[in-house]
Protein backbone atom coordinates (compact mmCIF):
# COMPACT_ATOMS: atom_id res chain seq x y z
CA UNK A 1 9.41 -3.52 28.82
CA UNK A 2 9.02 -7.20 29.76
CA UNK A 3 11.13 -10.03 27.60
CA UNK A 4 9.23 -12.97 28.01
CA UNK A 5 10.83 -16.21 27.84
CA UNK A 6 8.25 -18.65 27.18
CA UNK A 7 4.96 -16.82 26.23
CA UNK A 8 1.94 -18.96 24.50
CA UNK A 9 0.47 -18.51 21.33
CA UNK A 10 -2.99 -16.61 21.14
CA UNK A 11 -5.27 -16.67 18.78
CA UNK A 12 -5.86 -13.66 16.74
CA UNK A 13 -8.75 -12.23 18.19
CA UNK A 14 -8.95 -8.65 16.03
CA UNK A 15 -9.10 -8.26 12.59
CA UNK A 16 -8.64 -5.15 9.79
CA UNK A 17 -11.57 -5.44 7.13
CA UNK A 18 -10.40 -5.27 3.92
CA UNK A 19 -13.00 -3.41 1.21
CA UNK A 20 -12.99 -5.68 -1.61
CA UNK A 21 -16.03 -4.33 -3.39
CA UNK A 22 -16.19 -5.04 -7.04
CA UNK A 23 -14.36 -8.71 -6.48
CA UNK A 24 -13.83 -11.83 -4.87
CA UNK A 25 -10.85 -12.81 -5.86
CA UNK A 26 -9.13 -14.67 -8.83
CA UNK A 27 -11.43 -16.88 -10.95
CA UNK A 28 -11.26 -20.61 -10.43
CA UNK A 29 -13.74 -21.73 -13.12
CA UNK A 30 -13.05 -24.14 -15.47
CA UNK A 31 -10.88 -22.88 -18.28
CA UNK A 32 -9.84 -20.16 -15.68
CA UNK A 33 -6.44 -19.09 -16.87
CA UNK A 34 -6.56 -15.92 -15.28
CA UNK A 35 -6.91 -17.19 -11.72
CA UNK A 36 -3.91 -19.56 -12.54
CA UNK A 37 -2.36 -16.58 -13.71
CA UNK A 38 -3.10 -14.64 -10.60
CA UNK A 39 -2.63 -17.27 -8.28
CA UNK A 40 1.20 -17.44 -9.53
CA UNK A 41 1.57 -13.82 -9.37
CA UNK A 42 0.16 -13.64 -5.85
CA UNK A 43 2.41 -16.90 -4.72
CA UNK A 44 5.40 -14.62 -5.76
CA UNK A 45 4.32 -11.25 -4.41
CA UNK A 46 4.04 -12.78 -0.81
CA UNK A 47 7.27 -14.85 -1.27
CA UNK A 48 9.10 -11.55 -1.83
CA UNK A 49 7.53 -9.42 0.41
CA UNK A 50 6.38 -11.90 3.15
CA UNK A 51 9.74 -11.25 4.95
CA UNK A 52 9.05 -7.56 5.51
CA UNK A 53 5.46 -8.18 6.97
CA UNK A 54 7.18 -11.00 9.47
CA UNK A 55 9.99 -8.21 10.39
CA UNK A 56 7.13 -5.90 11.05
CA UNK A 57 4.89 -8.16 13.41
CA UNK A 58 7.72 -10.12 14.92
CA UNK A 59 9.60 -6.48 16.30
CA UNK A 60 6.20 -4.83 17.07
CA UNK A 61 4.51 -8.16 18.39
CA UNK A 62 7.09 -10.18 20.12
CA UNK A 63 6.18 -13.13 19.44
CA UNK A 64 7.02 -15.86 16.32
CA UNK A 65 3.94 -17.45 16.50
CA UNK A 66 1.50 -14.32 16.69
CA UNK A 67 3.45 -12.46 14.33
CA UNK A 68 2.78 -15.64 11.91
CA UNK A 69 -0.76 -15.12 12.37
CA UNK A 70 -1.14 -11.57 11.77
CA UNK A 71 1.18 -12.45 8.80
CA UNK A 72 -1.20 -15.13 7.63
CA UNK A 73 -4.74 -12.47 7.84
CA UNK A 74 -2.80 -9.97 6.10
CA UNK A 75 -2.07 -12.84 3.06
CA UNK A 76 -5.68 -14.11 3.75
CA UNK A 77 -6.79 -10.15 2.90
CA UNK A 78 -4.41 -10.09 0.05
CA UNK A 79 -5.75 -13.15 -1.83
CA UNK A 80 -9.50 -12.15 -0.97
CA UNK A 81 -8.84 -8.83 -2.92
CA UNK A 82 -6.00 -9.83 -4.91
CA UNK A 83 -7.46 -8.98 -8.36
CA UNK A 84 -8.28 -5.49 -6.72
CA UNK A 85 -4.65 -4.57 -5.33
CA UNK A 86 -2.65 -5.14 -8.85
CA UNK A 87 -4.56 -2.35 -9.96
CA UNK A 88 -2.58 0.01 -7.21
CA UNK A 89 -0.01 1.70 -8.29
CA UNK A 90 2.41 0.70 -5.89
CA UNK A 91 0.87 -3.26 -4.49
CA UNK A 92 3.93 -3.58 -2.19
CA UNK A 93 3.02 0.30 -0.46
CA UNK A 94 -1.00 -1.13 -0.13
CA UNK A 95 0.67 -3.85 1.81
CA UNK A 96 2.81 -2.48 3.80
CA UNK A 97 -0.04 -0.27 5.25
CA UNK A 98 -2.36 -3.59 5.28
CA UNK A 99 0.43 -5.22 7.57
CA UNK A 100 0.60 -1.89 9.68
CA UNK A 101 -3.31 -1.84 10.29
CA UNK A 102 -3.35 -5.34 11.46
CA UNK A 103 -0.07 -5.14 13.85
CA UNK A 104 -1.56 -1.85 15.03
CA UNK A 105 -5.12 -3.90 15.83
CA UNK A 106 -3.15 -6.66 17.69
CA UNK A 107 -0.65 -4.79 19.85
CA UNK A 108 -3.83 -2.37 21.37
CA UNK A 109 -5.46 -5.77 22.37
CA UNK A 110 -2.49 -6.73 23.89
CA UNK A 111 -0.76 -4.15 25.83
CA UNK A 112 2.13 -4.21 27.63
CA UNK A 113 4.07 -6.26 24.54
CA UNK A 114 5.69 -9.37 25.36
CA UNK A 115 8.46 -9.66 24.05
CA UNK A 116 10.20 -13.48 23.85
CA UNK A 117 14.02 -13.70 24.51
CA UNK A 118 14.25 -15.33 20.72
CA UNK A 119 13.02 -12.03 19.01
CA UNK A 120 14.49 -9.84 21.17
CA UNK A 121 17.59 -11.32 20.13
CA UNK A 122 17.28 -11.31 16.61
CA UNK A 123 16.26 -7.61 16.53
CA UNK A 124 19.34 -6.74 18.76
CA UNK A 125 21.86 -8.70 16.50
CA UNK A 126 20.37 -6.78 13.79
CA UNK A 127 21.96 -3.59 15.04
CA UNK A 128 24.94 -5.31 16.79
CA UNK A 129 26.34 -5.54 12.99
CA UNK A 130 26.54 -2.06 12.62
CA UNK A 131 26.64 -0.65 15.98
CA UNK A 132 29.73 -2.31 17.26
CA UNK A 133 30.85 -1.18 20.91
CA UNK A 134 27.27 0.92 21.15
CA UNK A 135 25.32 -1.71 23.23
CA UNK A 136 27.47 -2.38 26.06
CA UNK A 137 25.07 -4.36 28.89
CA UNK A 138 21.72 -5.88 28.51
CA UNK A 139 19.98 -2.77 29.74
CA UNK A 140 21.68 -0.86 26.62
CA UNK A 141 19.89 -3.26 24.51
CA UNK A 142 16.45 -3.38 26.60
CA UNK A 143 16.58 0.70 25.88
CA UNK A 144 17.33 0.14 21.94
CA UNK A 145 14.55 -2.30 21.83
CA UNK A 146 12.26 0.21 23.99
CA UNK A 147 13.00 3.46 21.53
CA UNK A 148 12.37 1.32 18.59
CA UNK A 149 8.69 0.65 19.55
CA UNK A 150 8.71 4.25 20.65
CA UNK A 151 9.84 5.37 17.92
CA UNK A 152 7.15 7.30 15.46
CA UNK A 153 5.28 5.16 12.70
CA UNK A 154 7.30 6.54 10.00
CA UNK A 155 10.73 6.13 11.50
CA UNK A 156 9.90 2.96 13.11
CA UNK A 157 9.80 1.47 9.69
CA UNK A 158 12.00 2.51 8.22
CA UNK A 159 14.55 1.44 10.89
CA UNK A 160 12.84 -2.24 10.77
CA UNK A 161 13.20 -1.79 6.78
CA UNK A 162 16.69 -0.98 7.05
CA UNK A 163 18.24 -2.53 10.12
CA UNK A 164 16.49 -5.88 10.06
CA UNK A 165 16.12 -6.98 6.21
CA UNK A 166 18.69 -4.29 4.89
CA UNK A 167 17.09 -3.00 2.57
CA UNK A 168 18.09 -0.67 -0.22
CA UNK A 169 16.51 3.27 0.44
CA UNK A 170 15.06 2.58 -3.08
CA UNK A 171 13.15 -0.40 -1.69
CA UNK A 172 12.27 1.04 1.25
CA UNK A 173 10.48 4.00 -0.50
CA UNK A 174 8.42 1.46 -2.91
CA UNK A 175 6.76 -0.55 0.54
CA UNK A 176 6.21 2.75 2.01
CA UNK A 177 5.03 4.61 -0.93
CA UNK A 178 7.82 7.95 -0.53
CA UNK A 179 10.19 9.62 -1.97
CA UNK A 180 13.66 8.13 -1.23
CA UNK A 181 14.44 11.69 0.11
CA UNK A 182 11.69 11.49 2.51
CA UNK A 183 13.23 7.91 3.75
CA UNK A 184 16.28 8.90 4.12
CA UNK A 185 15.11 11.95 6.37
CA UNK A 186 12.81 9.53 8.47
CA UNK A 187 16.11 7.55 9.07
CA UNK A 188 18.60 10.45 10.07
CA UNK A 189 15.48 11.25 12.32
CA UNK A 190 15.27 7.97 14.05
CA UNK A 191 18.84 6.92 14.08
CA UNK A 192 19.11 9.92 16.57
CA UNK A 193 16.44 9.49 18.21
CA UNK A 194 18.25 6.26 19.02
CA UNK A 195 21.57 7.11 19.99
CA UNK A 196 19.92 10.05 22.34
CA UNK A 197 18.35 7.19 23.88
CA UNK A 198 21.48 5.13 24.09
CA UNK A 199 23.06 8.17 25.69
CA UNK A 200 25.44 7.79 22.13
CA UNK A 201 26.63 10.43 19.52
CA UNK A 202 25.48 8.48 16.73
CA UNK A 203 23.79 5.82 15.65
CA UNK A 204 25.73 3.96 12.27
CA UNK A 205 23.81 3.53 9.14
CA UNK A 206 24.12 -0.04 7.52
CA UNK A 207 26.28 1.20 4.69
CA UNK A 208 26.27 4.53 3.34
CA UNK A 209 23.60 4.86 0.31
CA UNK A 210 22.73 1.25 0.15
């Protein structure tokens, strides 16, 4: 895997289209109280969950400003259709896959990733907290990094869920639509997955049944 220290920005040259048939978006008219109504409710949806997305890209991508631009289609998407994805059961699980589909679309234009010294730090102190003693050299760290893009879909979430934002299981299960069960299985799968990499017993948790 290469770290690059000073890649530039692209442009986002792919693209996931979003079906929004039946809908435009939220009414603007005059006298339009439910498009003020959605635009609010939108404005708070991505402030929540706008972190997770950015996890996502940034650990997959490599790079700040690239994963800002997948992270601004996949908001552009979301208030094209926004009327459309409050009537899913689970808005936040629609998402999450929306964010998937356009980080997946990006990273097989761009192969090998890049990945700048800046993330590659952040996603390494991430697991420093919890895996004190465990990454003992830079190429312990270059291998973590390396499994966790390795790792399958399903695990690789959750472990950017969990180890980056630190996330509650609960949580966790809502943006990926699961059972919590299923979550926790996908992260006992991938932690040692991990620590086989890392040549380690085990991987920690962040904190028991948080």
């Amino acid at each position: 895997m290469t770290i690059d220290r000073g890649a530039p920005a692209r442009g986002y040259r792919g693209g996931t289209a979003v079906d929004c048939t039946g809908g435009v978006g939220p009414d603007r008219g005059p006298g339009g109280d439910l498009g003020l109504r959605l635009d609010l409710t939108y404005a708070a949806f991505c402030e929540t969950h706008e972190p997770a997305w950015h996890a996502l890209a940034l650990t997959r991508i490599g790079s700040r400003a690239d994963a800002a631009l997948v992270v601004a289609a996949v908001k552009a998407d979301l208030a094209r259709c926004w009327p459309q994805v409050l009537r899913f059961e689970e808005p936040a699980a629609y998402t999450w896959r929306l964010a998937n589909r356009h980080v997946a679309d990006w990273v097989s234009a761009e192969e090998p990733v890049e990945v700048e010294a800046v993330t590659f730090a952040a996603v390494i102190n991430a697991f420093k907290q919890v895996a004190k003693g465990l990454l003992q050299s830079e190429a312990d760290e270059v291998r973590l990094y390396a499994a966790i893009l390795e790792l399958p879909d399903r695990q690789r979430d959750v472990v950017i869920l969990r180890y980056l934002l630190g996330l509650h299981v609960k949580v966790i299960a809502a943006y990926l639509g699961r059972p919590v069960a299923t979550v926790h299985s996908n992260l006992r799968h991938a932690r040692e997955r991990l620590a086989r990499r890392l040549g380690v017993g085990e991987l920690p948790d962040r904190g028991g049944e948080l």
